[in-house]
N, C-alpha and C. Protein backbone atom coordinates (compact mmCIF):
# COMPACT_ATOMS: atom_id res chain seq x y z
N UNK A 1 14.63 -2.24 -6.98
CA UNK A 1 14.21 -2.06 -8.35
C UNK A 1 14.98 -0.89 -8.94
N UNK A 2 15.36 -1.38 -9.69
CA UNK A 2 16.33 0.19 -10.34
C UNK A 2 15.44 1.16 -11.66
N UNK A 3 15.48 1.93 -11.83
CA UNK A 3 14.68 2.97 -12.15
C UNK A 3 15.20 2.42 -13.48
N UNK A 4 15.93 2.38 -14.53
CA UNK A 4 15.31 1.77 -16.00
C UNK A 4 14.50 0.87 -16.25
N UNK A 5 14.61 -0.55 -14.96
CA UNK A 5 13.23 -1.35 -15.45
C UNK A 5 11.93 -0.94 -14.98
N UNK A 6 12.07 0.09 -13.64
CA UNK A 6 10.55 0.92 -13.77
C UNK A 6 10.02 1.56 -14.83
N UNK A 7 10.86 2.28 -15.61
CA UNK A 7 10.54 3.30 -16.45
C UNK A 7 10.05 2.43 -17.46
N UNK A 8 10.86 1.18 -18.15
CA UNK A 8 10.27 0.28 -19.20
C UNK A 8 8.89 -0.35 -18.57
N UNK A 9 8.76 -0.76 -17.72
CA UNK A 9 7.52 -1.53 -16.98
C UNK A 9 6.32 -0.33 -17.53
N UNK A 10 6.61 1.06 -16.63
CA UNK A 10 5.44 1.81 -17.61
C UNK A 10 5.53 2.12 -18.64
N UNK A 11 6.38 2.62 -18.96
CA UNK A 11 6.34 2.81 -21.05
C UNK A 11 5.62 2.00 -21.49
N UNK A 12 6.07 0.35 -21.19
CA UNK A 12 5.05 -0.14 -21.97
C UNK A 12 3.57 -0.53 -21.76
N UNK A 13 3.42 -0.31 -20.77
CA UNK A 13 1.78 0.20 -20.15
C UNK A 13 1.26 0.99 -20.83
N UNK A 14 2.23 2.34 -20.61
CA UNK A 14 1.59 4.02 -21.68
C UNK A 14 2.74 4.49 -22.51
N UNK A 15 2.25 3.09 -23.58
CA UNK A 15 3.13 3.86 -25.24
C UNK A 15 3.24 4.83 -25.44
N UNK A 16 2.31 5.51 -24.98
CA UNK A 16 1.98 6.75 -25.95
C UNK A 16 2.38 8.03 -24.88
N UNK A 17 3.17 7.45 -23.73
CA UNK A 17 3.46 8.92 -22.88
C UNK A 17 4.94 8.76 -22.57
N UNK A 18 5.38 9.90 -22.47
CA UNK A 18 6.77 9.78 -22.20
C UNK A 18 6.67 9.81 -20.58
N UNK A 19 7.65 8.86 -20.12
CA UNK A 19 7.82 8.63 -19.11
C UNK A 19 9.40 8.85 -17.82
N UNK A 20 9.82 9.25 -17.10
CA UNK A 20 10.36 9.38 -16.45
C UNK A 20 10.70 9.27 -15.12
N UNK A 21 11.28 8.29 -14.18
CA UNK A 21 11.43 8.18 -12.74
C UNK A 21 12.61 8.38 -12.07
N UNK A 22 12.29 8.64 -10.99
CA UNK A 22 13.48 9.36 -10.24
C UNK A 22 13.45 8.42 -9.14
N UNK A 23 14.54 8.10 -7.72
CA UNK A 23 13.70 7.68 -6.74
C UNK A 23 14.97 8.06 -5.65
N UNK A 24 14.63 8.43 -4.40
CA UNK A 24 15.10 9.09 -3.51
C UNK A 24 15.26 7.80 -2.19
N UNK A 25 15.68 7.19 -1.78
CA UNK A 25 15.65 6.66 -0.29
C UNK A 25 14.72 5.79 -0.67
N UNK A 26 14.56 4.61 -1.89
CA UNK A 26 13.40 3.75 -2.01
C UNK A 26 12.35 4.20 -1.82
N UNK A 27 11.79 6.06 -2.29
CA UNK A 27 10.64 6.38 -2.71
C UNK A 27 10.79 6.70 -4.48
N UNK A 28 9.71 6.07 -5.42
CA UNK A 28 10.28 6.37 -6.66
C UNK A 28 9.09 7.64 -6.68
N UNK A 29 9.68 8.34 -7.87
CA UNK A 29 8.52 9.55 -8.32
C UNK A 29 8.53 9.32 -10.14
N UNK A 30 6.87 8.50 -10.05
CA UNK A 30 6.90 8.40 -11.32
C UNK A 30 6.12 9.32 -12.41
N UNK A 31 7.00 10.38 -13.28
CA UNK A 31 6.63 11.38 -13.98
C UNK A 31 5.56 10.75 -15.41
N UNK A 32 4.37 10.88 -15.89
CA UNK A 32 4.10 10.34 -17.20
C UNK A 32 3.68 11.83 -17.94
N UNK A 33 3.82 11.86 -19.39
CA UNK A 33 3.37 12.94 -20.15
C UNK A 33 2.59 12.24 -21.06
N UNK A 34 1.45 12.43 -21.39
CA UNK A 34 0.95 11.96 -22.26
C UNK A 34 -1.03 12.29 -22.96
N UNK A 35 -0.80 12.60 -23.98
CA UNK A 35 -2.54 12.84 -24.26
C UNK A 35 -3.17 12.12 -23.70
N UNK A 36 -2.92 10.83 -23.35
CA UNK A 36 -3.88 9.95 -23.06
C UNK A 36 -4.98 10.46 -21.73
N UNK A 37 -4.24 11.25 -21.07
CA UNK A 37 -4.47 11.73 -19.95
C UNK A 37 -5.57 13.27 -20.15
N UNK A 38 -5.81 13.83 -21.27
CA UNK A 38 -6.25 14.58 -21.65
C UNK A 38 -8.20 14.27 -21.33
N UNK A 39 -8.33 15.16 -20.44
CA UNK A 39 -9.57 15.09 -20.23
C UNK A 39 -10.26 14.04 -18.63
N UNK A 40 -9.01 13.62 -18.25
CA UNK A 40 -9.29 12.64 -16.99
C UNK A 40 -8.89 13.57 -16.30
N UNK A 41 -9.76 13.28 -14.59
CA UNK A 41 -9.36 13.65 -13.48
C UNK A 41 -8.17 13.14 -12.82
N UNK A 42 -7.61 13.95 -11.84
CA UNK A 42 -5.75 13.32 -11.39
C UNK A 42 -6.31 11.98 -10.93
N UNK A 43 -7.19 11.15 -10.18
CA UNK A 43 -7.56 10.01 -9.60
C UNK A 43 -7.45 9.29 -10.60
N UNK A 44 -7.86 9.83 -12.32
CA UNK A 44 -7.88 8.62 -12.87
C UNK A 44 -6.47 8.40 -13.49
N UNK A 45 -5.92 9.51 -13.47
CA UNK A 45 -4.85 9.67 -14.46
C UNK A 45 -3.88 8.69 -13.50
N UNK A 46 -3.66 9.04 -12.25
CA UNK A 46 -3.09 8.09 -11.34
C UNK A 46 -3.74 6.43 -11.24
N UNK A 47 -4.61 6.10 -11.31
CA UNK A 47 -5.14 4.88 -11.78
C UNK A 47 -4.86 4.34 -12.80
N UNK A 48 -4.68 4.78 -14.06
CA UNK A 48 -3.54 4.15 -15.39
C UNK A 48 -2.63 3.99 -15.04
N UNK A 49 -1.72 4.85 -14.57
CA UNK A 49 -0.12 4.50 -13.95
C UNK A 49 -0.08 3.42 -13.03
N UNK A 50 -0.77 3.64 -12.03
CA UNK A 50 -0.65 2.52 -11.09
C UNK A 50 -0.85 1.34 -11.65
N UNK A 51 -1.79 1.05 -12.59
CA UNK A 51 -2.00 -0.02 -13.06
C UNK A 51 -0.84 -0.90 -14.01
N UNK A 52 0.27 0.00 -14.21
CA UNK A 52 1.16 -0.24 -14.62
C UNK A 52 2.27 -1.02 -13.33
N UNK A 53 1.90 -0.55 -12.87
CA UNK A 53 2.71 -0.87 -11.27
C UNK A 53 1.94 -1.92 -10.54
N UNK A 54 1.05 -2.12 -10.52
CA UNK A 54 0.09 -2.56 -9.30
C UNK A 54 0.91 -4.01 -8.63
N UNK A 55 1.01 -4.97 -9.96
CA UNK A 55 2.09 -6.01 -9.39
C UNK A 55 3.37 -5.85 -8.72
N UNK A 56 4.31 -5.27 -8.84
CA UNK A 56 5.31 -4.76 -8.12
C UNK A 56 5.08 -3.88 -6.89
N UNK A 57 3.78 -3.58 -6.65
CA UNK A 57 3.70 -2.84 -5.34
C UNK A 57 2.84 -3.94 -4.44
N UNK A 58 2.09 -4.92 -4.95
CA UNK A 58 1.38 -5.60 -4.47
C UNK A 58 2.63 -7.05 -3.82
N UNK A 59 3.73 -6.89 -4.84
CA UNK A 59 4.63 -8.15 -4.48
C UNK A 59 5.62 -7.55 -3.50
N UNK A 60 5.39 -6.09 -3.26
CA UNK A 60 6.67 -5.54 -2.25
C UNK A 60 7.58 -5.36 -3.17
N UNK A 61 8.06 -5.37 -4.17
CA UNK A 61 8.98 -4.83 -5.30
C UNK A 61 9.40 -3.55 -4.76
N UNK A 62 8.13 -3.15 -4.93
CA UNK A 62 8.50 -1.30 -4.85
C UNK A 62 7.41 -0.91 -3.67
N UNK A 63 7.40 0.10 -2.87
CA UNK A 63 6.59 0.34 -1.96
C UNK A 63 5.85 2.09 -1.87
N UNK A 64 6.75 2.73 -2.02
CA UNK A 64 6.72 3.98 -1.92
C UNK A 64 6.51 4.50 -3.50
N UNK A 65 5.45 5.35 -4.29
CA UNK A 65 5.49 5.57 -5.36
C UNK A 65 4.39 7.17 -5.68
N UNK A 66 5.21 7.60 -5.65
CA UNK A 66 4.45 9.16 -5.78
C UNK A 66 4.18 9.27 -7.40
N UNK A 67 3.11 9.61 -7.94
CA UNK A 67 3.03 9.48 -9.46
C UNK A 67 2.27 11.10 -9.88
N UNK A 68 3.29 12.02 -11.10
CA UNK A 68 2.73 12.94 -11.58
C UNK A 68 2.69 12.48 -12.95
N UNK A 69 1.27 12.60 -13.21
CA UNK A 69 0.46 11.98 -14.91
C UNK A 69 0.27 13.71 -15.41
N UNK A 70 0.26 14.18 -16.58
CA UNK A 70 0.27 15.22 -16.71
C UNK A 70 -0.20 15.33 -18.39
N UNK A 71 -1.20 15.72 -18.87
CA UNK A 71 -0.73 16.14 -20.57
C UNK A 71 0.28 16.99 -20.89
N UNK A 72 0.67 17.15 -22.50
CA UNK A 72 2.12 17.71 -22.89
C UNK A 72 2.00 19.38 -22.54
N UNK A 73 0.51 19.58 -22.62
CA UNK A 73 -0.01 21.01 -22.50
C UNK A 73 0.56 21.33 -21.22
N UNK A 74 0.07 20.54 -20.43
CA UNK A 74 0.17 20.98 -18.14
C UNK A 74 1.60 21.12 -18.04
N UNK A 75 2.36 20.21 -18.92
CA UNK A 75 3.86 20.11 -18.60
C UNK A 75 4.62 21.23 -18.64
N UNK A 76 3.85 21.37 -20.28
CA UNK A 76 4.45 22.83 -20.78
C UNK A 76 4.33 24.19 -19.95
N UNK A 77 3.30 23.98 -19.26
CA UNK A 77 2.69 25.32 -18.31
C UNK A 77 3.41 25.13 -17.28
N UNK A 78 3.90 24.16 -16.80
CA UNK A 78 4.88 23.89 -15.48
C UNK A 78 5.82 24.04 -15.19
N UNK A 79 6.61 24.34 -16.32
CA UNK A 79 7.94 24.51 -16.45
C UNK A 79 8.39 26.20 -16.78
């Protein structure tokens, strides 16, 4: 799976977050920014993303998928 049709697969899951993936040795690391995430715990925030994914990990597409969900605020503090 090459990392632009991951990145479109979630974008259009979470319109509303900017999204970014990287992936190392067929592990991807999928970055999301987004309000939506504002006020959820990391379990859930990782549960939207995945849900963006769930078919491609369930079909063996992709296997390995580390996911940081973050609001624009956390990002900002992270950097």
């Amino acid at each position: 799976m090459d990392i632009a049709t991951l990145e479109s697969i979630v974008r259009s899951g979470l319109s509303d977050c900017d999204v970014s993936v990287s992936e190392q040795g067929g592990h991807y690391t999928v970055t999301a920014i987004g309000d939506c995430f504002e006020g959820l715990r990391p379990v859930k925030r990782q549960q939207l993303v995945y849900a963006t994914l769930a078919e491609l990990i369930s079909s063996g597409a992709i296997h390995a998928v580390n996911i940081r969900a973050m609001t624009p605020s956390e990002s900002a503090a992270s950097k």
